[in-house]
N, C-alpha and C. Protein backbone atom coordinates (compact mmCIF):
# COMPACT_ATOMS: atom_id res chain seq x y z
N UNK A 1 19.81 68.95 -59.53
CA UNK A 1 20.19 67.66 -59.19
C UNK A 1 19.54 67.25 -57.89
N UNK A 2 18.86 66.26 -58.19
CA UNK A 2 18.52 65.58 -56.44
C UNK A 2 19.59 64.91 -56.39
N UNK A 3 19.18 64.74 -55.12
CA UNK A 3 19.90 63.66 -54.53
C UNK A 3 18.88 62.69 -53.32
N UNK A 4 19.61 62.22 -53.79
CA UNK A 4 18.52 60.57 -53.27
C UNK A 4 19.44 59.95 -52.03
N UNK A 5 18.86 59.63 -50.87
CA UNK A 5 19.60 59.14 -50.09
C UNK A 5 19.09 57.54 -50.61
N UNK A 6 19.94 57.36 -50.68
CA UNK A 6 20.78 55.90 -50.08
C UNK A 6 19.61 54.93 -48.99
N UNK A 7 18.64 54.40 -49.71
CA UNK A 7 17.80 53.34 -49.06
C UNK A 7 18.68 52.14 -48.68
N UNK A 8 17.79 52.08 -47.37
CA UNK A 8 18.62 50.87 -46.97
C UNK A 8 17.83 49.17 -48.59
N UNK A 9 18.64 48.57 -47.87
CA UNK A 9 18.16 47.75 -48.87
C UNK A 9 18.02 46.36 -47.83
N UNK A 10 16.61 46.13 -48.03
CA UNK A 10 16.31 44.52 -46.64
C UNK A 10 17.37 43.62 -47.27
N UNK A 11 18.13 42.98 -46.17
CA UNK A 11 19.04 41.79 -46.24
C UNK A 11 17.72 40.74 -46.52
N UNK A 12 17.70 40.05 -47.21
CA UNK A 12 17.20 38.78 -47.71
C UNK A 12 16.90 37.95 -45.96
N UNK A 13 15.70 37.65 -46.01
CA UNK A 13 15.15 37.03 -44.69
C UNK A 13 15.16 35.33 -44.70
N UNK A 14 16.41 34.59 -44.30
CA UNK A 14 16.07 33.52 -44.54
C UNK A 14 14.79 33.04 -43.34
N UNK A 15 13.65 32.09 -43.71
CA UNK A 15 12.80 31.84 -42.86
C UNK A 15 13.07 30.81 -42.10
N UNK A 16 13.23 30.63 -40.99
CA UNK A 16 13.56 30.13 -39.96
C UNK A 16 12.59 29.32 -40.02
N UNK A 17 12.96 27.88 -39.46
CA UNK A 17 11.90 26.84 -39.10
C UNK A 17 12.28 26.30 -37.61
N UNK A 18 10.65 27.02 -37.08
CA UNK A 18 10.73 26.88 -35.76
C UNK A 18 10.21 25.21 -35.39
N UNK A 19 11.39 24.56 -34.89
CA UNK A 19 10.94 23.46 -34.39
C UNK A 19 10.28 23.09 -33.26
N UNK A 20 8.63 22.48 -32.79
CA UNK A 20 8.61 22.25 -31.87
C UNK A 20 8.61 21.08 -31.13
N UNK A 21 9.36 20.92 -30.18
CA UNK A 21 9.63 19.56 -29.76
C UNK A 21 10.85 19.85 -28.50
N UNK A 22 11.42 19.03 -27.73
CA UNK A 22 12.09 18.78 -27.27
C UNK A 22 13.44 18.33 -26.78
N UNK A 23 14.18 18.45 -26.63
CA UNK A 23 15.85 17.68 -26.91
C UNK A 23 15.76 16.81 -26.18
N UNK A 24 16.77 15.69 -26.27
CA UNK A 24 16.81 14.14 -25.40
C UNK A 24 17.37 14.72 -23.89
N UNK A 25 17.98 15.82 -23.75
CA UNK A 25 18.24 16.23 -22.74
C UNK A 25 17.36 16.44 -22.00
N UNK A 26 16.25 17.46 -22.65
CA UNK A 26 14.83 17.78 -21.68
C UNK A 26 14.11 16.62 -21.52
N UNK A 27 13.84 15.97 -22.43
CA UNK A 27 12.99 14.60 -22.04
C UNK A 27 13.71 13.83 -20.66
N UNK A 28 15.03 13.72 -20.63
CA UNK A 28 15.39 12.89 -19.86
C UNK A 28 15.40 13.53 -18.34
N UNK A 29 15.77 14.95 -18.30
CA UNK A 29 15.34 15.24 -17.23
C UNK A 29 13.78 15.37 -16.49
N UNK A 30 12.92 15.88 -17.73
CA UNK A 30 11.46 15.69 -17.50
C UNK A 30 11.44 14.37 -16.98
N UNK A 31 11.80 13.05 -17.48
CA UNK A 31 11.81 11.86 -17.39
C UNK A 31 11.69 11.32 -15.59
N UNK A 32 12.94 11.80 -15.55
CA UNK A 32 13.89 11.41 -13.92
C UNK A 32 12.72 12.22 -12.71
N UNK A 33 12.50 13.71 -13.32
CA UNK A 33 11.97 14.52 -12.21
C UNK A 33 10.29 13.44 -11.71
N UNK A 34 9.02 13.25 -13.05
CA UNK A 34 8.61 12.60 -12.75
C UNK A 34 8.91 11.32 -12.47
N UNK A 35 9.84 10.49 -12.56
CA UNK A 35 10.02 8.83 -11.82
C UNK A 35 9.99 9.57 -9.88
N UNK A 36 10.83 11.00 -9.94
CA UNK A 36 11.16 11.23 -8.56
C UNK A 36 9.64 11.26 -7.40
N UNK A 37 8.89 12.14 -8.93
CA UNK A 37 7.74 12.59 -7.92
C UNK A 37 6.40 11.15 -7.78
N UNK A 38 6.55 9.99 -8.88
CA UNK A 38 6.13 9.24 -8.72
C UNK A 38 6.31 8.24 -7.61
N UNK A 39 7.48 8.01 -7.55
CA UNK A 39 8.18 7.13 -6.49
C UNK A 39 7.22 7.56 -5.08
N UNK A 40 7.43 9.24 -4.79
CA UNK A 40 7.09 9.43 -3.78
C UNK A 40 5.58 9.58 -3.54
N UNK A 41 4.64 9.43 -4.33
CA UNK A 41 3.25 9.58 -4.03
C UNK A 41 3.21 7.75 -3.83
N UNK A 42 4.08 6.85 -4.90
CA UNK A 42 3.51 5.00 -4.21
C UNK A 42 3.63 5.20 -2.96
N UNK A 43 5.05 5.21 -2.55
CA UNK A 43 5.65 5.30 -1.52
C UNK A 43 4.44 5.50 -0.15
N UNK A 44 4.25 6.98 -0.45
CA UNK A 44 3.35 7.28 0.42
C UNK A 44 1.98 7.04 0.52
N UNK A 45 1.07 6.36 -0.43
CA UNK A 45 0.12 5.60 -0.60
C UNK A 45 0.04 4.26 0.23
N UNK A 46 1.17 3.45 -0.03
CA UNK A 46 1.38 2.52 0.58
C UNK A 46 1.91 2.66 2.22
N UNK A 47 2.52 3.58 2.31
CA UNK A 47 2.73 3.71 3.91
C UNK A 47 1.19 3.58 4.60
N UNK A 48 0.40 4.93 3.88
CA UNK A 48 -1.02 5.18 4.61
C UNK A 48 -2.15 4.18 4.04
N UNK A 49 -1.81 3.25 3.62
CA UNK A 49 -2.25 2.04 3.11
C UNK A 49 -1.92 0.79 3.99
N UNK A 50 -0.67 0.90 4.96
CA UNK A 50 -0.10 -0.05 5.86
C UNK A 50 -0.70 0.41 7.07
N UNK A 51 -0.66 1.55 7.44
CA UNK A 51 -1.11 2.03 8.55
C UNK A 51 -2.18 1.90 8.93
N UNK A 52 -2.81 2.18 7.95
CA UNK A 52 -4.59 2.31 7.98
C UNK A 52 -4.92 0.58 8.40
N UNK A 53 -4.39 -0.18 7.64
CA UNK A 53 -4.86 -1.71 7.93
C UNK A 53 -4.52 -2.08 9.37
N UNK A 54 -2.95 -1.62 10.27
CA UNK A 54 -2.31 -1.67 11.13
C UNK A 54 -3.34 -0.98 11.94
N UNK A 55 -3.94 -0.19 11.90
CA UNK A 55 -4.83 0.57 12.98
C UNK A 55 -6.06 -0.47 12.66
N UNK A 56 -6.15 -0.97 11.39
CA UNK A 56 -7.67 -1.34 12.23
C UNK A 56 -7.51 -3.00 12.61
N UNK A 57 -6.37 -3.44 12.74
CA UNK A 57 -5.92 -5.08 13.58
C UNK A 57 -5.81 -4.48 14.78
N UNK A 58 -5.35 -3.24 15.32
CA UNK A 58 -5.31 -2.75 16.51
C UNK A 58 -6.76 -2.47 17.31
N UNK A 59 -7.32 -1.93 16.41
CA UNK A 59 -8.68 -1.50 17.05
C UNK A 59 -9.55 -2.68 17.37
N UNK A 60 -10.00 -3.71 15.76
CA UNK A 60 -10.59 -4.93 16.04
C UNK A 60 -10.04 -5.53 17.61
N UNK A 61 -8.61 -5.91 17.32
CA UNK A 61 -8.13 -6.46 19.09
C UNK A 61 -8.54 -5.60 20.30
N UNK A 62 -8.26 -4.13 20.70
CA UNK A 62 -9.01 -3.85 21.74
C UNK A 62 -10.53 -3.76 21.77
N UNK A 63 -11.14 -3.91 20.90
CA UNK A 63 -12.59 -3.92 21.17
C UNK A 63 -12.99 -5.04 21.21
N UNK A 64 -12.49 -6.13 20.70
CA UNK A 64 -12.65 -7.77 21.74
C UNK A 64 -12.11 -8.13 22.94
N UNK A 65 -10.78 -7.18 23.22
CA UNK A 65 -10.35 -7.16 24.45
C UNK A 65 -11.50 -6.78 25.74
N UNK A 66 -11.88 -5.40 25.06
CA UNK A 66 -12.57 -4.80 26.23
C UNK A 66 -13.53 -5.36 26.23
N UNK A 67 -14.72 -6.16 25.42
CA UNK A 67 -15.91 -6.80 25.58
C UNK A 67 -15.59 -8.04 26.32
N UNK A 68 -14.25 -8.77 25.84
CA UNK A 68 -14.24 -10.21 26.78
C UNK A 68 -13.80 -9.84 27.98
N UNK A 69 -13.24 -8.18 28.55
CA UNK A 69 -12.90 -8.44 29.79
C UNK A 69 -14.20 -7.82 30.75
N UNK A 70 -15.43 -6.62 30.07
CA UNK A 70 -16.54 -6.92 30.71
C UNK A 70 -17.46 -7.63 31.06
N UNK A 71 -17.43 -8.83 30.21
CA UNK A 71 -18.30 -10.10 30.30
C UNK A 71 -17.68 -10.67 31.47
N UNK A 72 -16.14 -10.99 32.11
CA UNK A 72 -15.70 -11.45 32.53
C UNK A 72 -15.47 -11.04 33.57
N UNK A 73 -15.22 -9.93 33.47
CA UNK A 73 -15.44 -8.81 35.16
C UNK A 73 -16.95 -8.70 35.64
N UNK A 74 -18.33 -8.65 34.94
CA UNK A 74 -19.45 -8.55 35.18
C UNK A 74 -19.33 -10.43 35.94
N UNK A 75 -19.08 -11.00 35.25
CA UNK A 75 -19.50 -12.41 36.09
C UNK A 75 -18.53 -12.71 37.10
N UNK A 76 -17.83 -12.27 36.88
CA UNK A 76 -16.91 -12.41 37.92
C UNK A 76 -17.39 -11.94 39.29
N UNK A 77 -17.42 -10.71 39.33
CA UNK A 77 -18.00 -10.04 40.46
C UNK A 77 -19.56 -10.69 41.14
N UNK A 78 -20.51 -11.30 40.29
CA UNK A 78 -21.30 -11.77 40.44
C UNK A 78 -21.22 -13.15 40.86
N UNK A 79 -19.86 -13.65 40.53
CA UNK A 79 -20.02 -15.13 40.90
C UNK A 79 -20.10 -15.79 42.24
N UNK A 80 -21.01 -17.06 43.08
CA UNK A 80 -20.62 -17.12 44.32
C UNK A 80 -19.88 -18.12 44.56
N UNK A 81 -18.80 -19.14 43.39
CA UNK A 81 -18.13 -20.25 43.83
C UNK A 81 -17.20 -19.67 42.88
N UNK A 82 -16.33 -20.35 42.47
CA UNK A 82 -15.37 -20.84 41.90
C UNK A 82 -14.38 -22.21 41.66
N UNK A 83 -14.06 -22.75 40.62
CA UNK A 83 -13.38 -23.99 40.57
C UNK A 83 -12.84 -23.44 39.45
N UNK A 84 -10.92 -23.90 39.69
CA UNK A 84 -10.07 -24.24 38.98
C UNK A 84 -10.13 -25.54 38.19
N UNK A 85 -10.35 -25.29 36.54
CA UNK A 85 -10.27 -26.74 35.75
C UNK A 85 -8.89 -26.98 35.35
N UNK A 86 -8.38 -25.92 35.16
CA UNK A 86 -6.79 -26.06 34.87
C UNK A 86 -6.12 -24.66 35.20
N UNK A 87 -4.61 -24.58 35.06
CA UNK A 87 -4.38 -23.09 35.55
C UNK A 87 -4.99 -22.05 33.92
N UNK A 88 -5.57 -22.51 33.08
CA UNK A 88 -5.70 -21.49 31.88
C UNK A 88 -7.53 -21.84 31.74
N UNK A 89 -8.05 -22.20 32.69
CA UNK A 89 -9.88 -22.39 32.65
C UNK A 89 -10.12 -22.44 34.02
N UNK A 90 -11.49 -21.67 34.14
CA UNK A 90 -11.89 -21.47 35.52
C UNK A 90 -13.25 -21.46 35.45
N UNK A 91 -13.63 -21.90 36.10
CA UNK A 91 -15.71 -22.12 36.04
C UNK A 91 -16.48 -21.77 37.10
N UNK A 92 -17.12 -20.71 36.79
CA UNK A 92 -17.68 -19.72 37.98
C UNK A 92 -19.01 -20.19 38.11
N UNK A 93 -19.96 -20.23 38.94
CA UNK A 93 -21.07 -19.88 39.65
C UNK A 93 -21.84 -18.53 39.74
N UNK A 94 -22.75 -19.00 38.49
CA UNK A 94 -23.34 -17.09 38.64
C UNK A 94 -24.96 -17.49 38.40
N UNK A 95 -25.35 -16.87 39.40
CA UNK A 95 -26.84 -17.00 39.55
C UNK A 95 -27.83 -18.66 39.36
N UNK A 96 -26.66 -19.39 39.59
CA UNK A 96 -27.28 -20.96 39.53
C UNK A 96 -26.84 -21.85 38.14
N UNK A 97 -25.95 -21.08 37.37
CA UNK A 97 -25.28 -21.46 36.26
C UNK A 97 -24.18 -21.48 36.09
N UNK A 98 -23.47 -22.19 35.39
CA UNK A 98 -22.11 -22.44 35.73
C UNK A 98 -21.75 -21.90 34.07
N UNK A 99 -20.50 -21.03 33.99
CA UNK A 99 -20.10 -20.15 33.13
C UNK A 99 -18.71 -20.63 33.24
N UNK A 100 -17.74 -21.43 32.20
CA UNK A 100 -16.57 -21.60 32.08
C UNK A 100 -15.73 -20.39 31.40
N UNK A 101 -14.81 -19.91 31.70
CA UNK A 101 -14.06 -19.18 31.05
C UNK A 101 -12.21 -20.00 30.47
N UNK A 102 -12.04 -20.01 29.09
CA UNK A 102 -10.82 -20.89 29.37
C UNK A 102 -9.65 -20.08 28.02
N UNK A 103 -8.64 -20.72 28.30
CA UNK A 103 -7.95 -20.09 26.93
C UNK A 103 -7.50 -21.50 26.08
N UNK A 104 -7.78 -21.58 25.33
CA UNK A 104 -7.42 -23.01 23.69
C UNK A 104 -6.02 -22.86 23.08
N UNK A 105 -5.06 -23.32 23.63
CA UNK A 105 -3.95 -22.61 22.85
C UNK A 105 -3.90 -23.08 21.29
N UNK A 106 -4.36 -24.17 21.19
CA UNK A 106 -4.89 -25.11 19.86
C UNK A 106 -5.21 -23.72 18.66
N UNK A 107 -6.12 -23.23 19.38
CA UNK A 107 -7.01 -21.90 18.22
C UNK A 107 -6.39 -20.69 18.81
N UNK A 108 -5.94 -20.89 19.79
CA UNK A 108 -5.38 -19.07 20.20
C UNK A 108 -6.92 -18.57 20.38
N UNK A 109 -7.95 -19.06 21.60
CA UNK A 109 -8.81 -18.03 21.68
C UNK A 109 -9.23 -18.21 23.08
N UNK A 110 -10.09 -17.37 23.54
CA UNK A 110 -10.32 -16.69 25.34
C UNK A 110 -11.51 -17.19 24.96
N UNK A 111 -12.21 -18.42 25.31
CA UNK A 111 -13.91 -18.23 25.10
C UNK A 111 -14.23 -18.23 26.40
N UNK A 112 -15.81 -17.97 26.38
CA UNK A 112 -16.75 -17.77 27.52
C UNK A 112 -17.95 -19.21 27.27
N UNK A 113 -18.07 -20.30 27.99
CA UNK A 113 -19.14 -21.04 27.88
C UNK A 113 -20.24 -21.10 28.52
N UNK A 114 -21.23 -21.36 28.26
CA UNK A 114 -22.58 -21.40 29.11
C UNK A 114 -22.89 -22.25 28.39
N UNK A 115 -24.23 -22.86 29.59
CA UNK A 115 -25.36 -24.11 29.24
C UNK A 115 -25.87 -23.83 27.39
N UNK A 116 -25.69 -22.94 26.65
CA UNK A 116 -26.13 -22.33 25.93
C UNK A 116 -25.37 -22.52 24.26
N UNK A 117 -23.92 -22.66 24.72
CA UNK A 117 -23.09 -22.92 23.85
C UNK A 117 -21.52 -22.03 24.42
N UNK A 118 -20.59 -21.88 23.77
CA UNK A 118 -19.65 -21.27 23.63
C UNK A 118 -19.53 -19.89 22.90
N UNK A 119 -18.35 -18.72 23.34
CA UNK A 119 -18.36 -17.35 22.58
C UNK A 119 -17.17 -17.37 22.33
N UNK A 120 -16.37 -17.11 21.62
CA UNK A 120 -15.42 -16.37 21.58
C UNK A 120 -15.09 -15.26 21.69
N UNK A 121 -14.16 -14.68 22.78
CA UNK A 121 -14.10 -13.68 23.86
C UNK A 121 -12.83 -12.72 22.37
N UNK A 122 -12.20 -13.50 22.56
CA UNK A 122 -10.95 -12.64 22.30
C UNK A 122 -10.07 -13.90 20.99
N UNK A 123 -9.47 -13.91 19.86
CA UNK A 123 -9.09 -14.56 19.15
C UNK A 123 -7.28 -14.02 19.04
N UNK A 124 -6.94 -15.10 18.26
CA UNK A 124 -5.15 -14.42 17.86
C UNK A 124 -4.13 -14.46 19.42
N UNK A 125 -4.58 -14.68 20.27
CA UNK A 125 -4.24 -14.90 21.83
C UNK A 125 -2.88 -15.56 21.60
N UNK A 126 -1.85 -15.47 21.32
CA UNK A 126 -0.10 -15.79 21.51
C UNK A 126 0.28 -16.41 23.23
N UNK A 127 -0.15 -15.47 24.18
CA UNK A 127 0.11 -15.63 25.71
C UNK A 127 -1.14 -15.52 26.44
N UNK A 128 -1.76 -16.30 27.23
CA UNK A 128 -2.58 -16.28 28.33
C UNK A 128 -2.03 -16.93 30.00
N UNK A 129 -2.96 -15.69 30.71
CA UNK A 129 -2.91 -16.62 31.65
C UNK A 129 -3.81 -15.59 33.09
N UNK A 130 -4.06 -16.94 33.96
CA UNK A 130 -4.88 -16.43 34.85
C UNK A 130 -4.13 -16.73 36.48
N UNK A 131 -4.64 -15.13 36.84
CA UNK A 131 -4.17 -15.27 38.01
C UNK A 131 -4.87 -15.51 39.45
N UNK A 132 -4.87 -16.09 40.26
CA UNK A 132 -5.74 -15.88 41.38
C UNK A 132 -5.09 -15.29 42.78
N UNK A 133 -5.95 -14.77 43.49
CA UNK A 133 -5.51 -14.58 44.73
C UNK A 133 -6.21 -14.46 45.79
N UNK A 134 -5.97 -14.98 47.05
CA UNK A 134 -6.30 -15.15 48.29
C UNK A 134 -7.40 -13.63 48.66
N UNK A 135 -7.84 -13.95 49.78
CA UNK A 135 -8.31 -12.81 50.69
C UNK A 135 -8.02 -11.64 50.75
N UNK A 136 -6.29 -12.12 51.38
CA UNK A 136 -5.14 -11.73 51.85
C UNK A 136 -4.12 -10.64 50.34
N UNK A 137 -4.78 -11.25 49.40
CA UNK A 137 -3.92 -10.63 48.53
C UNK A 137 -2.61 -11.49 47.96
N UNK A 138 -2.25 -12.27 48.71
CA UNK A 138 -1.31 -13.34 48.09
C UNK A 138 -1.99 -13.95 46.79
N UNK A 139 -0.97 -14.35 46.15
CA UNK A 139 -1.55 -14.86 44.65
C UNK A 139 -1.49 -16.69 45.06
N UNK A 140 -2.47 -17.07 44.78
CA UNK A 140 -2.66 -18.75 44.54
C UNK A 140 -2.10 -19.60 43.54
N UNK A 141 -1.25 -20.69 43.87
CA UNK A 141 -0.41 -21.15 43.15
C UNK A 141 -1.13 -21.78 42.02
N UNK A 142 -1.03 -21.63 40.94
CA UNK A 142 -1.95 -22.56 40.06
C UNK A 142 -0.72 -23.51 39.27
N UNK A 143 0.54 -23.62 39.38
CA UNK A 143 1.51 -24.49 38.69
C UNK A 143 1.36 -25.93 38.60
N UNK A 144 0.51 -26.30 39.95
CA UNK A 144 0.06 -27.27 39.98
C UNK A 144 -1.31 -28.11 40.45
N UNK A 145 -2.25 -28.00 39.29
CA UNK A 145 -3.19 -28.33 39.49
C UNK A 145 -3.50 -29.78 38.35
N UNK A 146 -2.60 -30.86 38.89
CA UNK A 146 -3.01 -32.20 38.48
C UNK A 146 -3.86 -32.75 39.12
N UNK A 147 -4.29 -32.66 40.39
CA UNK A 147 -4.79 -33.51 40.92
C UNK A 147 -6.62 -32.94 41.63
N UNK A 148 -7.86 -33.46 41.49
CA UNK A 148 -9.07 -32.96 42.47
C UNK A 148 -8.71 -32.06 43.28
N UNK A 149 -7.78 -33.18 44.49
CA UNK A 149 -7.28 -32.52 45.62
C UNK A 149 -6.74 -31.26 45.35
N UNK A 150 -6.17 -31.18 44.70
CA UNK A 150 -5.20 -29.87 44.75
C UNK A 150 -6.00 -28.29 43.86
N UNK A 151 -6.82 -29.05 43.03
CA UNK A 151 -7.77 -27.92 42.17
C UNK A 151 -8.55 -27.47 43.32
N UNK A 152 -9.15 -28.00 44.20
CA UNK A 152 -9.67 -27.63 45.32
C UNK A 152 -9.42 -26.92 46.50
N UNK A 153 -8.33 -27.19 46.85
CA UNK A 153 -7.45 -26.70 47.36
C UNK A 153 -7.51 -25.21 46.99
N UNK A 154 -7.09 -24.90 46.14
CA UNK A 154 -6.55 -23.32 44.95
C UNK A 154 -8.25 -23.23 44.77
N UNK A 155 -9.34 -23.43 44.73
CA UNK A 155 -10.96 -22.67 44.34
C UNK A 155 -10.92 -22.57 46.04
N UNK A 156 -10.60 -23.31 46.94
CA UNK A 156 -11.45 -23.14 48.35
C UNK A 156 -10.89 -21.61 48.57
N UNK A 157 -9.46 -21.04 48.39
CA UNK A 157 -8.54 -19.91 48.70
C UNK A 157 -9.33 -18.59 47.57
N UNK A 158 -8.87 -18.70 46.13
CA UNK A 158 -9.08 -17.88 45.75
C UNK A 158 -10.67 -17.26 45.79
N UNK A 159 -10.20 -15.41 46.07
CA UNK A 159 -10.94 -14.67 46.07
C UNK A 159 -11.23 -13.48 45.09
N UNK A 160 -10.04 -13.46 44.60
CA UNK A 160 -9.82 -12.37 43.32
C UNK A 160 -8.94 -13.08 42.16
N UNK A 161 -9.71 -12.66 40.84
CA UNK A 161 -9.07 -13.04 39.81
C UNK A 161 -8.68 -12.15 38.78
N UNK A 162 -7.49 -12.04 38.14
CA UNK A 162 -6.87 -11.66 36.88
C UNK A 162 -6.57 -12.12 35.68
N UNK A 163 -6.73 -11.16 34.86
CA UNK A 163 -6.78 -12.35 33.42
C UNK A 163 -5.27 -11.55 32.78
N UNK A 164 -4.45 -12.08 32.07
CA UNK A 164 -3.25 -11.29 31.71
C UNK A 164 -3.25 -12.39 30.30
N UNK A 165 -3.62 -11.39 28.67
CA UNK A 165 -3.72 -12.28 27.82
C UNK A 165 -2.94 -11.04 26.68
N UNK A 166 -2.41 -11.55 26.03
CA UNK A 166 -1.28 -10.76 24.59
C UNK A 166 -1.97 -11.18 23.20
N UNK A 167 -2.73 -10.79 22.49
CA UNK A 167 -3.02 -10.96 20.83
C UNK A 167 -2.32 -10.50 20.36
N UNK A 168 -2.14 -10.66 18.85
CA UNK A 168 -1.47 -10.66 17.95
C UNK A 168 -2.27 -10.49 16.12
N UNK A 169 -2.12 -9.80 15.72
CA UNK A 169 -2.84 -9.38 14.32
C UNK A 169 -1.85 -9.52 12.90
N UNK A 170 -1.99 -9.98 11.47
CA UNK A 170 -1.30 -9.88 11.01
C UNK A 170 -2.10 -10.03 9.75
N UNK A 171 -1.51 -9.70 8.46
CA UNK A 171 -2.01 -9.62 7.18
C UNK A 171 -0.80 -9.58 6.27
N UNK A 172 -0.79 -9.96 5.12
CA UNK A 172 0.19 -9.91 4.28
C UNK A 172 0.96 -9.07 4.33
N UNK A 173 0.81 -7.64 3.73
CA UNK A 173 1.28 -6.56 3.77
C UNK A 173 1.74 -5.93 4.82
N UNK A 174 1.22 -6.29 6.04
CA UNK A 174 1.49 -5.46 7.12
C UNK A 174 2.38 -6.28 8.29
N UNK A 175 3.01 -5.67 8.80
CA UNK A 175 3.38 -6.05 10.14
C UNK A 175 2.76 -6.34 11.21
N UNK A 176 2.95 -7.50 12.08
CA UNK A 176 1.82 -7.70 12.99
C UNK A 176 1.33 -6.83 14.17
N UNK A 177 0.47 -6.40 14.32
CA UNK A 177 -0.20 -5.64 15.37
C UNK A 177 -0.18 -5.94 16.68
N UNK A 178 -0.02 -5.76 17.93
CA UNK A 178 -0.14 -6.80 18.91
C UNK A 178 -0.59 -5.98 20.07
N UNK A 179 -1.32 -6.70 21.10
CA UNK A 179 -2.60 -5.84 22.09
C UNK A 179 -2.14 -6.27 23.56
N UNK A 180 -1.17 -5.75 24.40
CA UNK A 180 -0.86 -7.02 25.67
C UNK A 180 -2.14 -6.19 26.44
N UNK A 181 -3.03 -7.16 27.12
CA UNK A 181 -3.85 -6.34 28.29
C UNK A 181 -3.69 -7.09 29.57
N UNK A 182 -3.83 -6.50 30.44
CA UNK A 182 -3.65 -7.09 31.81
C UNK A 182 -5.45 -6.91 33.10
N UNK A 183 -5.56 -7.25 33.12
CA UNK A 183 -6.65 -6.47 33.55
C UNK A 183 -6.62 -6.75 35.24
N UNK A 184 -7.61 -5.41 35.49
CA UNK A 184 -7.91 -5.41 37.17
C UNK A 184 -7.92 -7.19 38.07
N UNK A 185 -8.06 -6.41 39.23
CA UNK A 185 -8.07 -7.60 39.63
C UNK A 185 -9.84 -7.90 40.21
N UNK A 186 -10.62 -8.60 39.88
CA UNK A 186 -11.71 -8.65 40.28
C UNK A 186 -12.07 -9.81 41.26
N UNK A 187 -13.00 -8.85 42.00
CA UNK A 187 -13.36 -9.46 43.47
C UNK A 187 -14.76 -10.44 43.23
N UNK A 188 -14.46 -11.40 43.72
CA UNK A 188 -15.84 -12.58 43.75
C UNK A 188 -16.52 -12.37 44.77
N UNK A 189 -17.24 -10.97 44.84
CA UNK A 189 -17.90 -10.63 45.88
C UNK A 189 -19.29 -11.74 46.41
N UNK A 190 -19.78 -12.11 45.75
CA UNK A 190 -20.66 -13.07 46.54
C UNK A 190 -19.96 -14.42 47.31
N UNK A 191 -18.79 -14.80 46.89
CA UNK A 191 -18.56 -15.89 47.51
C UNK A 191 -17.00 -15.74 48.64
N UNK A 192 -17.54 -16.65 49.61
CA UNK A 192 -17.29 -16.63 51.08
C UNK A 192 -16.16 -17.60 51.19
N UNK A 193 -15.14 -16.44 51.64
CA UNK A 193 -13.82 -17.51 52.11
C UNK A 193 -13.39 -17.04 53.29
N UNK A 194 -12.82 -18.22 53.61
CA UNK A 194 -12.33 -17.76 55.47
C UNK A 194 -10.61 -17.93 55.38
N UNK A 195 -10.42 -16.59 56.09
CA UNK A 195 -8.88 -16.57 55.87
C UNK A 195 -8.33 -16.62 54.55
């Protein structure tokens, strides 16, 4: 007699159908995580997109700043008269030519004139103003210069001048930029005042 062990016998394999795809659960979190990580790359596109424009209304303004205040310090120092046209224009004497410097509140701009034509020094200008002062260092009243007499008066005194002017920059997107400069005080070394 054999004997026969007892084979197992395979349980019947039902075949599984592997689905591939996703549940509304995973989608929706996939969903949310990218809106999260999207949000934050606009976000930050646009910041360094604001900035970048914001730096260069900043830069354009000091580099017209600093050119209209060397033009203006170079003649200045060179000039040998001076006359007050109003307290916001002043018309120097430089080398036999007469060079107006004034501020337009009309256009918001600092120009420089000569026999030659007009420049524009500095644009976007919100606040100007010019200061003068004596020998002595006292500042010269310019509040009131209605009259010959009195413009004369204020050119016979002043010896040193200051320019104190604020721009302003702006663009759709951005917030406005703004430049206050004050500058030295420059000496009208060629021209002669007493006391």
């Amino acid at each position: 007699m054999t004997t026969t062990t007892p084979s197992r016998v395979p349980k019947p394999r039902h075949p599984r159908h592997h689905r591939s795809g996703l549940t509304l659960v995973e989608v929706m979190v996939g969903a949310s995580l990218a809106s999260f990580v999207l949000a934050g790359v606009v976000s930050t596109f646009l910041f360094l997109g604001r900035s970048g424009a914001n730096i260069s209304n900043y830069s354009e303004m000091e580099t017209e700043a600093r050119g209209g205040l060397e033009l203006f310090a170079q003649d200045t120092r060179q000039a040998s008269d001076l006359y007050w046209n109003s307290a916001s224009s002043v018309r120097l004497s430089v080398g036999g030519s007469s060079i107006t410097y004034a501020y337009n509140s009309g256009d918001q701009t600092f120009t420089r004139t000569t026999g030659s034509g007009s420049t524009v020094l500095v644009s976007g200008v919100s606040e100007f103003s010019f200061t003068g002062y004596m020998i002595t260092g006292t500042s010269v009243a310019l509040n009131d210069l209605s009259t010959a007499a009195k413009r004369d008066a204020a050119s016979d005194v002043t010896k040193q001048l200051q320019v104190y002017l604020k721009a302003s920059r702006s663009s759709v997107t951005v917030t406005t930029a703004t430049n206050t400069v004050l500058s030295a005080r420059y000496i009208l070394r060629n021209k002669r005042v007493t006391t």
